[in-house]
N, C-alpha and C. Protein backbone atom coordinates (compact mmCIF):
# COMPACT_ATOMS: atom_id res chain seq x y z
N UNK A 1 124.79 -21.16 48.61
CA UNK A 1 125.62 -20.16 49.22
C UNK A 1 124.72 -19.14 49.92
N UNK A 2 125.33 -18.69 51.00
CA UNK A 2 124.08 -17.93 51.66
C UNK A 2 125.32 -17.05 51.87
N UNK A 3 124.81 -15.66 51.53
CA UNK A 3 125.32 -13.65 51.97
C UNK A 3 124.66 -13.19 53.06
N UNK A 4 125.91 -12.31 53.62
CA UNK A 4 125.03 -11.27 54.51
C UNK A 4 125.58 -10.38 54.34
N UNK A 5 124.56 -9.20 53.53
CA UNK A 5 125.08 -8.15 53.07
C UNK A 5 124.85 -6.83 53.95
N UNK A 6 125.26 -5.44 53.68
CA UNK A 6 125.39 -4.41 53.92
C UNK A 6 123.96 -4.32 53.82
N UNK A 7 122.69 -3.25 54.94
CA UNK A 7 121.90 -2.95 54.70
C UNK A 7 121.84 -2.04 53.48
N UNK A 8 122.45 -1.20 53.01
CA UNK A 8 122.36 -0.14 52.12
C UNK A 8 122.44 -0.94 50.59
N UNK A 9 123.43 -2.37 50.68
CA UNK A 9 123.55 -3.16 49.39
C UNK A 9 121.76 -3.83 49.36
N UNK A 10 121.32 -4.44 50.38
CA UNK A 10 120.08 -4.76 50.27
C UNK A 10 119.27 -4.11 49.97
N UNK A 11 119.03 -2.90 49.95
CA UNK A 11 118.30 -1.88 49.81
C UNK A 11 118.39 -2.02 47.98
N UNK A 12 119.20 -1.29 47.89
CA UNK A 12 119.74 -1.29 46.22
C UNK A 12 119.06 -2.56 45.80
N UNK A 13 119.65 -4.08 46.12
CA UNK A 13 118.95 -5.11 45.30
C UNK A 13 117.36 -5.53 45.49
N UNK A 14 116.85 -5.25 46.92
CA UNK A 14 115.49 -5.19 46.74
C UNK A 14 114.69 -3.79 46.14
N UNK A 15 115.54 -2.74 45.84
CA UNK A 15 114.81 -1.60 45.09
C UNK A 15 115.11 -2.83 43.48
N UNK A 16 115.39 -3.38 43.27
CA UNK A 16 115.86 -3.31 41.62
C UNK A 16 114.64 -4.43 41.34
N UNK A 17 114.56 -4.97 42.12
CA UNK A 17 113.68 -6.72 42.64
C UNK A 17 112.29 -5.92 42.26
N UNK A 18 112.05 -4.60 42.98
CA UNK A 18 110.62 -4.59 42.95
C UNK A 18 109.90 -3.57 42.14
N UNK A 19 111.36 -2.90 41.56
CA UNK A 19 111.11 -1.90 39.83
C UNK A 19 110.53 -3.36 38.85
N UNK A 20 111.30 -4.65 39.08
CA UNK A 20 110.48 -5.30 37.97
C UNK A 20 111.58 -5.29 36.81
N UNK A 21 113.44 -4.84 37.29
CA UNK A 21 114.02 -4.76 36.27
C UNK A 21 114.57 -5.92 36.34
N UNK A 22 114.68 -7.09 37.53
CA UNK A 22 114.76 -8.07 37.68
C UNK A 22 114.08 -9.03 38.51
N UNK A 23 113.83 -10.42 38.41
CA UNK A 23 113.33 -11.39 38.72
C UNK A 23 113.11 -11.75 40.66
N UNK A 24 114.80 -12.00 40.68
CA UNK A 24 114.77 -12.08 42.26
C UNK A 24 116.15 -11.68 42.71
N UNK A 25 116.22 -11.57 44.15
CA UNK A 25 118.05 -10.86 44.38
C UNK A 25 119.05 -11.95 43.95
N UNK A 26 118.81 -13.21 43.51
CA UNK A 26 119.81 -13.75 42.93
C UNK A 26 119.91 -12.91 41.47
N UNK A 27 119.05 -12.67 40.80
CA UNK A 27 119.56 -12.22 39.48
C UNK A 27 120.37 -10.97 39.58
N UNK A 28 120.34 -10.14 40.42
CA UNK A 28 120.62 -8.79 40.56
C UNK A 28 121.96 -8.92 40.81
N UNK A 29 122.35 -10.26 41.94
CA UNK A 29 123.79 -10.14 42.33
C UNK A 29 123.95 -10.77 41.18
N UNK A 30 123.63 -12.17 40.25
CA UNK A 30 124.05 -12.54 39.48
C UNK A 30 124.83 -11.61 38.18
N UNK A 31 124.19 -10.50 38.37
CA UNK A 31 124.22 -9.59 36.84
C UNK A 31 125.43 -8.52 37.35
N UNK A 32 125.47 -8.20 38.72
CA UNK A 32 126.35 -7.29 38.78
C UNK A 32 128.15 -8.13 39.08
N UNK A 33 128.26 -9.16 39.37
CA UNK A 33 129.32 -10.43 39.55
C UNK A 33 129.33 -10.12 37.71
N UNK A 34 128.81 -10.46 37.05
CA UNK A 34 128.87 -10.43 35.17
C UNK A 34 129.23 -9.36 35.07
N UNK A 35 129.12 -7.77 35.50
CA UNK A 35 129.27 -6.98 35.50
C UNK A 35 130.92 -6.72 35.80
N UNK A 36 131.09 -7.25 36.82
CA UNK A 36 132.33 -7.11 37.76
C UNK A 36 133.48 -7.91 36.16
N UNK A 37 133.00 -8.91 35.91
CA UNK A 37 134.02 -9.34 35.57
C UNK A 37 133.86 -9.30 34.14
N UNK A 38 133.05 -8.16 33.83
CA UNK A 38 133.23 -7.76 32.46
C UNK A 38 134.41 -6.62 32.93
N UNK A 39 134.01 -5.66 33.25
CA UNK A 39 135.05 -4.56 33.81
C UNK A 39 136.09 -5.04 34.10
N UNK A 40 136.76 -5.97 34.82
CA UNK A 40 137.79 -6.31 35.14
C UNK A 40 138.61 -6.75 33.67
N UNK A 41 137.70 -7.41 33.15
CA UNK A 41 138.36 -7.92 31.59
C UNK A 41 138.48 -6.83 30.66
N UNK A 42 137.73 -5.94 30.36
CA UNK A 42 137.81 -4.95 29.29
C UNK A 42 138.98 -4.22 29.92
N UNK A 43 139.09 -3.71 31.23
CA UNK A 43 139.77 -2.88 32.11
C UNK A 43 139.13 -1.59 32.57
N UNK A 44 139.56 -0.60 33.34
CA UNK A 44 138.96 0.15 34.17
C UNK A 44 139.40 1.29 33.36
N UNK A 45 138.50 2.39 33.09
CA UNK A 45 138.80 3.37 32.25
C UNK A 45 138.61 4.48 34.00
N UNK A 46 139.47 6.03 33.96
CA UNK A 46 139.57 6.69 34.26
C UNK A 46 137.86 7.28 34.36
N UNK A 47 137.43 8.47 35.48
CA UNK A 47 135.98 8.79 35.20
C UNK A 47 135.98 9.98 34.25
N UNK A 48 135.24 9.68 33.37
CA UNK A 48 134.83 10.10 31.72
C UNK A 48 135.85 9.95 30.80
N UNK A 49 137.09 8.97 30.98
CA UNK A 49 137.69 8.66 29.56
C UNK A 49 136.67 7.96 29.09
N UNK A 50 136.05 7.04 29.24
CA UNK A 50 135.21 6.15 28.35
C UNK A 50 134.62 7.22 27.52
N UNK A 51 133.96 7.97 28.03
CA UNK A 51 133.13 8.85 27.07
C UNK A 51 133.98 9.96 26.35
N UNK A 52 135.10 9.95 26.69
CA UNK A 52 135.57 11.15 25.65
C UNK A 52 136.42 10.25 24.41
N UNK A 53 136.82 9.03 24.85
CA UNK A 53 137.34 8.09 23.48
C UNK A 53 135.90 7.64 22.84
N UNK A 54 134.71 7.58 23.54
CA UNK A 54 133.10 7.43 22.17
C UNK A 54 133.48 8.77 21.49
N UNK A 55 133.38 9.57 21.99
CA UNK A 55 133.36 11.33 21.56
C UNK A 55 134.15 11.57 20.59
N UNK A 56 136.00 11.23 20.90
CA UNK A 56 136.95 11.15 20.02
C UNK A 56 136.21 10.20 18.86
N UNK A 57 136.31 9.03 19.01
CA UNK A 57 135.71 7.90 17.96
C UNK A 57 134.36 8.78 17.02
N UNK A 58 133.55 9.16 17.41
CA UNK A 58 132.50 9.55 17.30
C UNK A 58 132.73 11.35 15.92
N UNK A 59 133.37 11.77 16.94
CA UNK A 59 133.87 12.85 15.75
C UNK A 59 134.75 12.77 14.60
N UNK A 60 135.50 11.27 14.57
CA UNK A 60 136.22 10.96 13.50
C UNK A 60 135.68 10.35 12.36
N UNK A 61 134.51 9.73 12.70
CA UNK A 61 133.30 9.42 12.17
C UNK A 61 132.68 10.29 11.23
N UNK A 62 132.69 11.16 11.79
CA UNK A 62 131.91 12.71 11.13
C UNK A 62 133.25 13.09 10.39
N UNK A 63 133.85 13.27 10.50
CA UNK A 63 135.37 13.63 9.83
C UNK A 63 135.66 12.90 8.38
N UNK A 64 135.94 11.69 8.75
CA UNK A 64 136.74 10.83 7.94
C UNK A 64 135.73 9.20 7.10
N UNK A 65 134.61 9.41 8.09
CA UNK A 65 133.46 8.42 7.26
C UNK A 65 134.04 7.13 8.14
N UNK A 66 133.23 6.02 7.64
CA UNK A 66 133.71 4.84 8.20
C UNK A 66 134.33 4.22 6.75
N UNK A 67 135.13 2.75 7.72
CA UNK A 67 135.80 1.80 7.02
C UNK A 67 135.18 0.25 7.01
N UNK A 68 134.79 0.04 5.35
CA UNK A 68 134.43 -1.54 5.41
C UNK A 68 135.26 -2.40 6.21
N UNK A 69 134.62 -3.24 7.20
CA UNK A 69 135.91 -4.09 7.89
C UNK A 69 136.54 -4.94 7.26
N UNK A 70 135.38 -5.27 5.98
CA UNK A 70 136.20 -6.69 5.31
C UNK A 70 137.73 -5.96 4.51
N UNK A 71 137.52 -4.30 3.96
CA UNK A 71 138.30 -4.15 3.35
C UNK A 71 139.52 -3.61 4.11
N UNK A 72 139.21 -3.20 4.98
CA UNK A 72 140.73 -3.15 6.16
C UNK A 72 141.22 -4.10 6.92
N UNK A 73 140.39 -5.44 6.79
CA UNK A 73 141.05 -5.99 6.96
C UNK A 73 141.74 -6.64 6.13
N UNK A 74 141.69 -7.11 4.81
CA UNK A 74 142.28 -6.97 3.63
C UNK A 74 143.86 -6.27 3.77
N UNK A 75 143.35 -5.00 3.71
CA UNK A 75 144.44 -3.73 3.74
C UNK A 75 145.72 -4.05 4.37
N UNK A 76 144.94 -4.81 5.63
CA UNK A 76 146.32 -4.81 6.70
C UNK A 76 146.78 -6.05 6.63
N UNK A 77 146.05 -6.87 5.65
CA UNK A 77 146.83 -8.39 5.88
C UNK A 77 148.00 -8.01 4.52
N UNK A 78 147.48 -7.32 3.32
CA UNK A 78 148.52 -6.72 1.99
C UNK A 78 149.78 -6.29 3.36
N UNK A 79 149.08 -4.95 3.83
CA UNK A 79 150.63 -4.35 4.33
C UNK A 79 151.50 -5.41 5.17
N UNK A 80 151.23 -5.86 5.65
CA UNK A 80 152.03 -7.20 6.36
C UNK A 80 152.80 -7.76 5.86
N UNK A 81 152.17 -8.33 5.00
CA UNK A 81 152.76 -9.77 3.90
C UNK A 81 153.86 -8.45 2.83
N UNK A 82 153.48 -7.05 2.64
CA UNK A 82 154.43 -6.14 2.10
C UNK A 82 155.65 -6.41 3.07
N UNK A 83 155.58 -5.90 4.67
CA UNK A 83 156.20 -5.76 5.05
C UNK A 83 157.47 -6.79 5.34
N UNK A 84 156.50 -8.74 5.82
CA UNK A 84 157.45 -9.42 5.73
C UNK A 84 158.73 -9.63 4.49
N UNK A 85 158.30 -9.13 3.59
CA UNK A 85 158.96 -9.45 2.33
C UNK A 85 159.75 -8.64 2.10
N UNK A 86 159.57 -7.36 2.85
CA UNK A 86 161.21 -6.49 2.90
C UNK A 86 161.74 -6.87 3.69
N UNK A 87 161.60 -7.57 4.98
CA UNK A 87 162.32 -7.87 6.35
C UNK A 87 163.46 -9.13 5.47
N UNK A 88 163.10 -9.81 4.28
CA UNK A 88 164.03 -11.22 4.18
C UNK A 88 165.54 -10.52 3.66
C-alpha cells in the first residue's frame, strides 16, 4: 500500500522515526491505526472526563479502600442467584 500524506503528518512521523521511539514510518502509522481503533472501541471520552473519572476513582480509593475481585465477584454472583429466587 503506498500513502501520500499531509506534509505536517510527515513531519510528525519522521520526527518520531528519528527520536528512536520507533523503528520506521510504518511502525508509527502502524501504532497510531492501533491507536485509532482502540479509541473507537473503548469510546471517546469528553476533554478531561477521562481524567476526572481516574480522579473520581482515585479518591474513592483513599476513601473507601479497595475490593478483592475474587470476593466481589463472589458477592455479586450470591446477590443474583438471591435475587432470581425472589423473582419465581
Amino acid at each position: 500500500m503506498k500513502l501520500t500524506l499531509k506534509p505536517n503528518v510527515q513531519k510528525l512521523i519522521d520526527k518520531r522515526v528519528q527520536s528512536g521511539e520507533y523503528a520506521s514510518p510504518e511502525d508509527v502509522v502502524a501504532a497510531a491505526v492501533l491507536t485509532l481503533a482502540q479509541q473507537e472501541e473503548l469510546g471517546d471520552f469528553a476533554a478531561g472526563e477521562l481524567d476526572a473519572l481516574l480522579a473520581k476513582g482515585e479518591q474513592s480509593i483513599r476513601q473507601h479502600g479497595t475490593l478483592d475481585g475474587d470476593e466481589a465477584y463472589k458477592a455479586r454472583r450470591k446477590r443474583r442467584t438471591q435475587a432470581h429466587g425472589k423473582m419465581r
